[in-house]
Protein backbone atom coordinates (compact mmCIF):
# COMPACT_ATOMS: atom_id res chain seq x y z
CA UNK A 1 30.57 -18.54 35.15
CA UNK A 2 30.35 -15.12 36.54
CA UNK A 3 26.82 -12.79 35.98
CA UNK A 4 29.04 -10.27 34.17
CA UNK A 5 30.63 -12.68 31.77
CA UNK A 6 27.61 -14.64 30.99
CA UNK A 7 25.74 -11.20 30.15
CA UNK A 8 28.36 -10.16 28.08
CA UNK A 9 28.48 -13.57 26.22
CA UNK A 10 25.58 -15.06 26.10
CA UNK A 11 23.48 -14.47 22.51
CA UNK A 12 19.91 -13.01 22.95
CA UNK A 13 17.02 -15.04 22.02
CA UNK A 14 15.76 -13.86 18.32
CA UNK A 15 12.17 -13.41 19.69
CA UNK A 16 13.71 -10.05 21.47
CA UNK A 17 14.80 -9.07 18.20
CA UNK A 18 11.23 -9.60 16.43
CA UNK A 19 10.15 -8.05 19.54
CA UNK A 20 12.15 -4.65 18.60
CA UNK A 21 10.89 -4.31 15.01
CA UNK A 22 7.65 -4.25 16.82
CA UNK A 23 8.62 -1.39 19.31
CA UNK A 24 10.39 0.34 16.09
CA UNK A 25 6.72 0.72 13.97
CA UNK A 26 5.34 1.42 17.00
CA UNK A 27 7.70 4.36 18.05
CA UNK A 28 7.65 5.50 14.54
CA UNK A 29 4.27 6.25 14.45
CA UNK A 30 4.46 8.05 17.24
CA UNK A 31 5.94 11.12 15.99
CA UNK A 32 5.68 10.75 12.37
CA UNK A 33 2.60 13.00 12.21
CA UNK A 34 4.74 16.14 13.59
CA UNK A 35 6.66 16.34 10.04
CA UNK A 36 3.07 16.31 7.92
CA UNK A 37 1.22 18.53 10.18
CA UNK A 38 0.63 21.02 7.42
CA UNK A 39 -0.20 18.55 5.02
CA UNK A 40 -2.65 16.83 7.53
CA UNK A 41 -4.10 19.91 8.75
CA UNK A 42 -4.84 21.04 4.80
CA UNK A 43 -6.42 17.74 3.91
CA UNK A 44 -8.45 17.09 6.72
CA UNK A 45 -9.31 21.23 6.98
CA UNK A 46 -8.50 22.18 10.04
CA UNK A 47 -5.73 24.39 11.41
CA UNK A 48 -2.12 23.42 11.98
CA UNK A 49 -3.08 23.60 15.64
CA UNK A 50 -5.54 21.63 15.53
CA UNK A 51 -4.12 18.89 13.74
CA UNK A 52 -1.03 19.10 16.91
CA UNK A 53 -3.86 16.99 18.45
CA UNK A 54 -3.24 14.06 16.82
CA UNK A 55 -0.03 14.07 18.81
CA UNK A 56 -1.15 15.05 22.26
CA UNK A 57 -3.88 12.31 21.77
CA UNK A 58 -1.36 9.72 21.17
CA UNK A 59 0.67 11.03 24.06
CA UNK A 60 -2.16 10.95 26.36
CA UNK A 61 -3.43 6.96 25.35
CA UNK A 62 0.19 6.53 26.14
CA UNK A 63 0.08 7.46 29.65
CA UNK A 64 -3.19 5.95 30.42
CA UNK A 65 -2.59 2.93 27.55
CA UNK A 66 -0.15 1.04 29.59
CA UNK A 67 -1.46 0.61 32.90
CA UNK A 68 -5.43 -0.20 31.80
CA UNK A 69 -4.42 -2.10 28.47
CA UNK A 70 -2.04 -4.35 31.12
CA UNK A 71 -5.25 -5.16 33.75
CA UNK A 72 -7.51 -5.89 30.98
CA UNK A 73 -5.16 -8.14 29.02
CA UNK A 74 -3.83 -9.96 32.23
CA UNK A 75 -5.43 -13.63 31.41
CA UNK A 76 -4.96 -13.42 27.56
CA UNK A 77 -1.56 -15.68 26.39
CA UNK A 78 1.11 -12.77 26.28
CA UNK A 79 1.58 -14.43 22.50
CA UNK A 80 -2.04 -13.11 21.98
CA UNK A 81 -1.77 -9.86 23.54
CA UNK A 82 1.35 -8.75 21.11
CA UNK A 83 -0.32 -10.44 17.75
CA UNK A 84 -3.95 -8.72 18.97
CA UNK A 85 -2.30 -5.24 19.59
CA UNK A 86 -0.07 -5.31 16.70
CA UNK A 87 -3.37 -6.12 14.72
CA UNK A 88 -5.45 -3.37 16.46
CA UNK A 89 -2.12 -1.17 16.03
CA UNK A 90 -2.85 -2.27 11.98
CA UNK A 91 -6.70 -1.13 11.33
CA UNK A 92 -6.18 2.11 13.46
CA UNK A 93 -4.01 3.17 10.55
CA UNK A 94 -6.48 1.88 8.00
CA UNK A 95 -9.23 3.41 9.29
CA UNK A 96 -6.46 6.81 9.57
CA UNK A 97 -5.82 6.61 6.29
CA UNK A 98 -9.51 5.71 4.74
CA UNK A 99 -11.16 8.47 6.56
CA UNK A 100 -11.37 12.08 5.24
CA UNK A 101 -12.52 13.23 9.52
CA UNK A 102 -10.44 14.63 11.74
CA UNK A 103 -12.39 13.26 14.74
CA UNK A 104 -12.40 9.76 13.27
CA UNK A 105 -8.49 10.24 13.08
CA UNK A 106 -8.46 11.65 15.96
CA UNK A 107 -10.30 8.47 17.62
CA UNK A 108 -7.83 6.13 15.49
CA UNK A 109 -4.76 7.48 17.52
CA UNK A 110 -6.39 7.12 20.72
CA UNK A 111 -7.33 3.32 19.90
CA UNK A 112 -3.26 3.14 18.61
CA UNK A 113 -1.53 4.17 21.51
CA UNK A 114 -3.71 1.81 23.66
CA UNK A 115 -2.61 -0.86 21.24
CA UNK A 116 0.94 0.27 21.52
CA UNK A 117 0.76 0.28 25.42
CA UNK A 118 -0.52 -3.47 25.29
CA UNK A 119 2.12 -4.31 23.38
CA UNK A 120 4.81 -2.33 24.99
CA UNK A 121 4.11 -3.59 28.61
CA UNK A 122 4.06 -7.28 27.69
CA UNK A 123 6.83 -7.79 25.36
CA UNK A 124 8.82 -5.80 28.41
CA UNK A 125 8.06 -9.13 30.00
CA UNK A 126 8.56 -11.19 27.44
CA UNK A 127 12.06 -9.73 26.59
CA UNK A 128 12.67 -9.91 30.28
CA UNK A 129 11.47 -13.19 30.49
CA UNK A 130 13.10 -14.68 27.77
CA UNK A 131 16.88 -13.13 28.51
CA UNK A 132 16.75 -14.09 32.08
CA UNK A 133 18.23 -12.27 34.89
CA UNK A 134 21.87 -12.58 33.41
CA UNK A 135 20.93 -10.53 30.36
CA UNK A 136 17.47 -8.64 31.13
CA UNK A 137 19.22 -4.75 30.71
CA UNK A 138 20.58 -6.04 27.57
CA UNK A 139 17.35 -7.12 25.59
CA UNK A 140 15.58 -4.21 27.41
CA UNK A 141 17.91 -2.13 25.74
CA UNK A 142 17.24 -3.80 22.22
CA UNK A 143 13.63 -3.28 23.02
CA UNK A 144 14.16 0.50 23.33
CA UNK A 145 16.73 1.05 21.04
CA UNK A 146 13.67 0.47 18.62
CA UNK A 147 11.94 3.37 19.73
CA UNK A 148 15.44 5.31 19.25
CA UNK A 149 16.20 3.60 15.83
CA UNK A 150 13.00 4.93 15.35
CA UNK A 151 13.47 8.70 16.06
CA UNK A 152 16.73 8.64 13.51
CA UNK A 153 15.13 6.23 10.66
CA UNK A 154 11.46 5.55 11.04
CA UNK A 155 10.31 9.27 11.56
CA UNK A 156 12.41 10.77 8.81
CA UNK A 157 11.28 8.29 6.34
CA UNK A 158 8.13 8.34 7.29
CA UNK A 159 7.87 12.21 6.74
CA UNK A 160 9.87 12.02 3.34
CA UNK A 161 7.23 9.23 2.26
CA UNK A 162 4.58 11.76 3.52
CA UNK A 163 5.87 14.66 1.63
CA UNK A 164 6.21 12.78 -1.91
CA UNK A 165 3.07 11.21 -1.98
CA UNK A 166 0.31 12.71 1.02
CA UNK A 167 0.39 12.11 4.89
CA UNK A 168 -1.56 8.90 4.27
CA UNK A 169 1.46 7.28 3.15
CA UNK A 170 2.67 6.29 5.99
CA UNK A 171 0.25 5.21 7.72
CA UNK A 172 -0.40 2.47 5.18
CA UNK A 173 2.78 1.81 5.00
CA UNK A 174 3.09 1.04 9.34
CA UNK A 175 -0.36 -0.62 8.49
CA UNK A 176 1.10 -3.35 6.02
CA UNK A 177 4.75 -3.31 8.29
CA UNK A 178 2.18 -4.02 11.35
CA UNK A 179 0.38 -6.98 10.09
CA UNK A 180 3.44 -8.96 8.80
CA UNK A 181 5.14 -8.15 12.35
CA UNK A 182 2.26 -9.69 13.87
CA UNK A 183 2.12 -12.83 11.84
CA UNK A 184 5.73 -13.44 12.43
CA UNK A 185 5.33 -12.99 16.35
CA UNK A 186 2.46 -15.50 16.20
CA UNK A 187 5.49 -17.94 14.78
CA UNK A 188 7.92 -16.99 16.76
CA UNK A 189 6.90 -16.37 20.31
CA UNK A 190 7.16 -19.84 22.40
CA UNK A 191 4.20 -20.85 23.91
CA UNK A 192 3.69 -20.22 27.85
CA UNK A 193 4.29 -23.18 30.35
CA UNK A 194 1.16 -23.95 32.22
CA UNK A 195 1.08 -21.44 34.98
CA UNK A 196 -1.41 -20.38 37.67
CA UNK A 197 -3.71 -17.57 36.36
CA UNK A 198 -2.52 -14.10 36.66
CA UNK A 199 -3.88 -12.17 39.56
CA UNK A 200 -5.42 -8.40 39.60
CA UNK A 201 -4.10 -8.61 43.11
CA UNK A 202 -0.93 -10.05 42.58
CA UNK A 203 -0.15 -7.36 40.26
CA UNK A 204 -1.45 -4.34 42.51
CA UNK A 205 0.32 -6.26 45.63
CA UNK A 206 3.88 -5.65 43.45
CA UNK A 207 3.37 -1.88 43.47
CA UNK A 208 4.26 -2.03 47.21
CA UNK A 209 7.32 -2.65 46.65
CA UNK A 210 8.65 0.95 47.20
CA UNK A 211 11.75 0.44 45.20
CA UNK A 212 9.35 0.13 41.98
CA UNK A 213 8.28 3.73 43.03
CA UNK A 214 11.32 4.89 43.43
CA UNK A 215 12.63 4.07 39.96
CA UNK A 216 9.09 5.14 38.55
CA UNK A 217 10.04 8.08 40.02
CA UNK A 218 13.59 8.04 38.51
CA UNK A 219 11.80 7.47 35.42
CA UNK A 220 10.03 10.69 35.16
CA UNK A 221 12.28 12.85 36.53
CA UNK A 222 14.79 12.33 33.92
CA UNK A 223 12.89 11.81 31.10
CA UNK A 224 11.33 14.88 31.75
CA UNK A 225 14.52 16.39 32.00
CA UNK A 226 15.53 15.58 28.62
CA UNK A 227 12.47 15.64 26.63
CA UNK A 228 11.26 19.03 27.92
CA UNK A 229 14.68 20.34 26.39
CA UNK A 230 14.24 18.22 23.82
CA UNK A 231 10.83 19.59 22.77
CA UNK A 232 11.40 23.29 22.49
CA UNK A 233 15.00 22.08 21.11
CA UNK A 234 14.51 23.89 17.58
CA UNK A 235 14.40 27.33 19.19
CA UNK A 236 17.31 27.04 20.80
CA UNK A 237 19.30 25.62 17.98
CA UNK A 238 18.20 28.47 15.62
CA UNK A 239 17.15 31.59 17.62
CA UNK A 240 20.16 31.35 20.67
CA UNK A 241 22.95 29.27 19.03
CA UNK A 242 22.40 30.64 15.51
CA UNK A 243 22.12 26.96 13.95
CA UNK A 244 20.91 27.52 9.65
CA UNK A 245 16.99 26.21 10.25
CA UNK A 246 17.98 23.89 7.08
CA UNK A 247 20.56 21.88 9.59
CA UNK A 248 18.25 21.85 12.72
CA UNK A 249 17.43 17.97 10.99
CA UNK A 250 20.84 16.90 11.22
CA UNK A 251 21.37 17.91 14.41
CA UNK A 252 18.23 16.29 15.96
CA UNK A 253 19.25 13.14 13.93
CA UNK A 254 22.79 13.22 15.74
CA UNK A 255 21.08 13.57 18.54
CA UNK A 256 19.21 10.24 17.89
CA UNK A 257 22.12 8.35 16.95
CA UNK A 258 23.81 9.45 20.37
CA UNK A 259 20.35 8.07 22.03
CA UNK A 260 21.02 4.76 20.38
CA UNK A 261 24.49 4.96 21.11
CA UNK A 262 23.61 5.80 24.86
CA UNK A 263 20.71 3.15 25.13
CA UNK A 264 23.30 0.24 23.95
CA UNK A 265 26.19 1.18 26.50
CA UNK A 266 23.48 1.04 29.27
CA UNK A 267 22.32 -2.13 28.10
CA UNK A 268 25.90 -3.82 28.31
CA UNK A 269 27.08 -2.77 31.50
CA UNK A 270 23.79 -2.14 33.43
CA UNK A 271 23.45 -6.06 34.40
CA UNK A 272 26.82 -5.58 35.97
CA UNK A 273 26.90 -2.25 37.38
CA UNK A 274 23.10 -0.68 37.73
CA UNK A 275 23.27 1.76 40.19
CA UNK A 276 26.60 3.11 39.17
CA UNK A 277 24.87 3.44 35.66
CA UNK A 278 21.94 5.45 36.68
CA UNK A 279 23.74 7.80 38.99
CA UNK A 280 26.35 8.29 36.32
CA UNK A 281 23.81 8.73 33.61
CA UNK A 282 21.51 11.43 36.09
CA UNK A 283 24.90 13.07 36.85
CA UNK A 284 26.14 13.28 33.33
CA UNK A 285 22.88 14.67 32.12
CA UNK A 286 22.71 17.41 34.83
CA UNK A 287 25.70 18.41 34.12
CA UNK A 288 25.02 18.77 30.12
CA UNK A 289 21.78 20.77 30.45
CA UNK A 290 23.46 23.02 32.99
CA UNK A 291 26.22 23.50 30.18
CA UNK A 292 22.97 24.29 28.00
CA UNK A 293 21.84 27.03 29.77
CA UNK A 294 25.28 29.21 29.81
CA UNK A 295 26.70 28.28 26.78
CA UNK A 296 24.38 27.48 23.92
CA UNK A 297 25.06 30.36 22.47
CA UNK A 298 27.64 28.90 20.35
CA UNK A 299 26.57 26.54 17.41
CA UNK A 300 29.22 24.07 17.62
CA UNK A 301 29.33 23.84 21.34
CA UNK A 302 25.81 23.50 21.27
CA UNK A 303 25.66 20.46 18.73
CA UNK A 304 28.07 18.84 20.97
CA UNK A 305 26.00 19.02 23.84
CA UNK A 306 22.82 18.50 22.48
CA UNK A 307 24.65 15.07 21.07
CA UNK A 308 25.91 14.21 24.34
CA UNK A 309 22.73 14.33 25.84
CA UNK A 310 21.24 11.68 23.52
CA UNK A 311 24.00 9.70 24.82
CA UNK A 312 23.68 10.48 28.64
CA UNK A 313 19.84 10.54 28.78
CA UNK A 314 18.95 7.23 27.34
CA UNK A 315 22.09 5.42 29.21
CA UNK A 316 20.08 4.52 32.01
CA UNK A 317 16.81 3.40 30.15
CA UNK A 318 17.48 -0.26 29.72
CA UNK A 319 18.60 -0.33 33.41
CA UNK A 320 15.55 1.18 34.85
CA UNK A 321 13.40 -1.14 32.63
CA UNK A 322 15.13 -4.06 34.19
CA UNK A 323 14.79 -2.65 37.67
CA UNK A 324 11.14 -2.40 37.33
CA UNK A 325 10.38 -5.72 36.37
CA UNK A 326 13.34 -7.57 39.04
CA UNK A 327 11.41 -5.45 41.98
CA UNK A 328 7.87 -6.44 40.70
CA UNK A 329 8.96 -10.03 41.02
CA UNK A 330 6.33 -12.59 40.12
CA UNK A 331 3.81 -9.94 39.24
CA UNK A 332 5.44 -7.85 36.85
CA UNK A 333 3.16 -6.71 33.76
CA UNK A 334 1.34 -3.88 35.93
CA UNK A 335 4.67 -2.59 36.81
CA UNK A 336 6.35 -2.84 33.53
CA UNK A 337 3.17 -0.82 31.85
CA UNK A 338 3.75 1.59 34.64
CA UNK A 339 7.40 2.25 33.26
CA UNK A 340 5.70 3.35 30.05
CA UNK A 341 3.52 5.66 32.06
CA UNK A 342 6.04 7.29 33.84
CA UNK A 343 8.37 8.39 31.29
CA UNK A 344 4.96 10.18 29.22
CA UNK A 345 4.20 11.27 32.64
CA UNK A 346 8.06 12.85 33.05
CA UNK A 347 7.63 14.38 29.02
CA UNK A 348 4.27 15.44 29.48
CA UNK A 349 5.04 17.83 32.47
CA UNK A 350 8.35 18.62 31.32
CA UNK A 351 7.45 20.40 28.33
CA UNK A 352 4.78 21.98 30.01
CA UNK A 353 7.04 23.85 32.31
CA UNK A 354 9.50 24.26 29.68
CA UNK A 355 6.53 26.00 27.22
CA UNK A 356 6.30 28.43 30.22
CA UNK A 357 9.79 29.25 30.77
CA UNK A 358 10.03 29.32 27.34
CA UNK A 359 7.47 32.26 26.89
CA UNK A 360 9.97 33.86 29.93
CA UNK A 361 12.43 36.38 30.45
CA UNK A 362 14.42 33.25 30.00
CA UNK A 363 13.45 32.35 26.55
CA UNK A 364 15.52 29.83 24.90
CA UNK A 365 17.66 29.07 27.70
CA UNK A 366 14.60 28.37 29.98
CA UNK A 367 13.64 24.42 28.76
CA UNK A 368 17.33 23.24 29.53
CA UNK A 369 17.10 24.94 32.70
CA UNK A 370 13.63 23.68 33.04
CA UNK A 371 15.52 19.84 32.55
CA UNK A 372 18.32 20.60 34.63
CA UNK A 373 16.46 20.81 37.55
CA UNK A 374 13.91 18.00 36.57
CA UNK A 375 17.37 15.94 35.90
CA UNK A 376 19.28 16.90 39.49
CA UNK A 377 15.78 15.85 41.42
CA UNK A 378 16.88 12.42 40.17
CA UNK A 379 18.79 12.51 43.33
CA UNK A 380 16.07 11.95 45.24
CA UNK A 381 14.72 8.32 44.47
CA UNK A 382 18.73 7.25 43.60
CA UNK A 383 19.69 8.16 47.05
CA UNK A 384 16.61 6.35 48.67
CA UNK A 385 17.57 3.39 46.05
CA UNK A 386 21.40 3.03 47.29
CA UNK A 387 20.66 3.28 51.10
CA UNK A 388 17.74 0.58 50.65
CA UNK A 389 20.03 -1.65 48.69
CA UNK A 390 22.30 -0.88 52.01
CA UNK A 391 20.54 -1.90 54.54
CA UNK A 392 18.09 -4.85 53.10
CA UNK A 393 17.63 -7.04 50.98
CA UNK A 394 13.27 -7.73 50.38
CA UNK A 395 12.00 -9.87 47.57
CA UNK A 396 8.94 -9.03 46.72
CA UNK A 397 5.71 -11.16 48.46
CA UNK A 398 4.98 -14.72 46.51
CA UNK A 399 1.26 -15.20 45.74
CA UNK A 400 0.46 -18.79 47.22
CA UNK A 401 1.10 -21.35 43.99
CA UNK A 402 2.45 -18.63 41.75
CA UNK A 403 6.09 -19.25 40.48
CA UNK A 404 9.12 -17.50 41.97
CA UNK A 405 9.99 -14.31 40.15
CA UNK A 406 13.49 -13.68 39.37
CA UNK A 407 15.77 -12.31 42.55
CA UNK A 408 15.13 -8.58 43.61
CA UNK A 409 18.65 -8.66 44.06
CA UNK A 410 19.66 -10.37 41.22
CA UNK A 411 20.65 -7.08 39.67
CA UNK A 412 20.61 -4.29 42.04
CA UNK A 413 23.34 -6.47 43.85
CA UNK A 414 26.11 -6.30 40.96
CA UNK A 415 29.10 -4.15 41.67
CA UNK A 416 28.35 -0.18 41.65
């Protein structure tokens, strides 16, 4: 049976499934905080800016997180890397929620993220792992689309739960959600064949692999794009297109749907068809933050586009997951944390760049002009990707008694 068919067919295994409710709590905490930052900020008496913190800490674990949390973790079972993060994830919400300090809280979002980035760069491989080659964009995508369920369900609720009782609310709430997640993971993940130890090496050996770069690259360039429109997106929606402020929710929660929408299209036909799907998804996003610029002016133009770019900027996501850990081969955790990295990496720049256009002559329309060119650069690694893909074919090098990884080519070389 053909690759595309069997992709397309084939059933993922439930543990990718439990897998995503754990990406879901994980995303939703995330940006939760931003709807109670009054309510945080009175409790905890300090300003509203100060309290903003709490989400550029987070943000900032989540770029270091990955990478470190991945080395240090290397030669624990993956099984006990999810259930240990998901239970560190747990008591940083406890000890949120118990304490009446904003540096203690503070601390507690710092020790989250690194939990989530444990967690995230492991059940990548996992997921990966478990789908095999045939179906790897696919349970990617399932993986992500919890952190985009998460943006339309988990943050809402969490902030309407915030609002009717006090911003601890939540967080007990993701505490209790957290510790049955992890005592269902410790029943459901499989046990690990006997395999060699992981290597330090091994892993820092796959990051030659200039392809990985490349899509690291890819990575950050359009997630920048999107997010550093995304970020300032309220301004533009009520000061330039004349949205009512009382429907800028709606429209950020269309906007989410279209990212879920966008991550599961990618997913099906990025096993097939990768490099087609990220150079249509770059393209497509260009084009829509270009649109952006000129014509936001108009509310109902504007809500189109800004749902269209959900759609268009996640497309790719699953892929470039995928990519990462086919190119890393045998030693793929590093690289997969790396992913993570990258995209925080792409956001955290982004909206820096947008803040200052922003505060422009340009005002409104500077962030999506900000992400338009952010989102064109994609052309950079994508054409170095296609004429590699061209004119080789490398697998990355085999540590002596370590198992084959899955084909580089496995995916890349699907029709485009």
């Amino acid at each position: 049976m053909s690759v595309s068919v069997d992709s397309r067919s084939r059933k993922l295994p439930f543990v990718v499934w439990v897998l995503a409710v754990g990406t879901f709590l994980m995303g939703s905490t995330e940006f939760v905080v931003a709807g109670l930052l009054p309510e945080v900020a009175d409790d905890l008496n300090v300003s509203v800016s100060r309290a903003g913190l709490l989400i550029t800490a987070f943000a900032a674990g989540m770029i270091v997180g990955p990478p470190v949390m991945a080395i240090a973790t290397l030669r624990l079972p993956r099984r006990s890397t999810l259930v240990l993060a998901l239970v560190v994830f747990a008591l940083g919400h406890v000890v949120a929620a118990l304490s009446s300090d904003f540096t203690v809280v503070l601390v507690s979002r710092v020790v989250t993220a690194l939990a989530t980035g444990a967690f995230w760069c492991v059940a990548t491989v996992v997921a990966a792992t478990e789908a095999g080659p045939a179906a790897m964009s696919r349970a990617l995508g399932l993986l992500m689309g919890g952190l985009t369920v998460a943006n339309v369900v988990g943050v809402p609720l969490g902030s309407w739960l915030g609002q009717v009782s006090d911003w601890r609310g939540p967080f007990w709430v993701l505490a209790a959600l957290s510790a049955c997640a992890a005592a269902v993971i410790g029943r459901f993940i499989p046990h690990e064949p006997q395999r060699q130890p992981p290597s330090v090496r091994a892993e820092f050996a796959a990051l030659r692999q200039r392809r990985v770069w490349l899509v690291l690259g890819f990575i950050a360039l359009l997630m920048g794009g999107v997010l550093a429109t995304y970020s300032y997106i309220s301004p533009l929606l009520t000061e330039r297109a004349g949205v009512p402020a009382a429907a800028v929710p709606l429209v950020l929660a269309v906007y989410g749907v279209g990212a879920v929408l966008g991550t599961a299209a990618g997913a099906r036909v990025g096993d097939d068809r990768p490099l087609a799907t990220m150079i249509a998804s770059a393209a497509t996003t260009t084009l829509i933050l270009c649109l952006l610029v000129f014509f936001s002016t108009s509310p109902a133009v504007t809500v189109v586009l800004v749902t269209l770019l959900g759609v268009a900027g996640f497309a790719a996501t699953p892929v470039l997951g995928a990519l990462v850990v086919r190119f890393a081969g045998s030693a793929p955790t590093l690289a997969a944390a790396l992913s993570s990295a990258a995209s925080n990496v792409g956001v955290t720049i982004g909206s820096w760049a947008a803040g200052i256009a922003l505060a422009s002559s340009l005002r409104e329309a500077g962030p999506p002009l900000v992400g338009t060119v952010a989102a064109a650069l994609t052309a950079v690694p994508l054409t170095a990707l296609a004429l590699m893909r061209a004119t080789r074919s490398e697998r990355p090098p085999r540590q002596p008694g370590a198992a084959a990884g899955p084909p580089v080519e496995s995916g890349a070389r699907g029709r485009s």
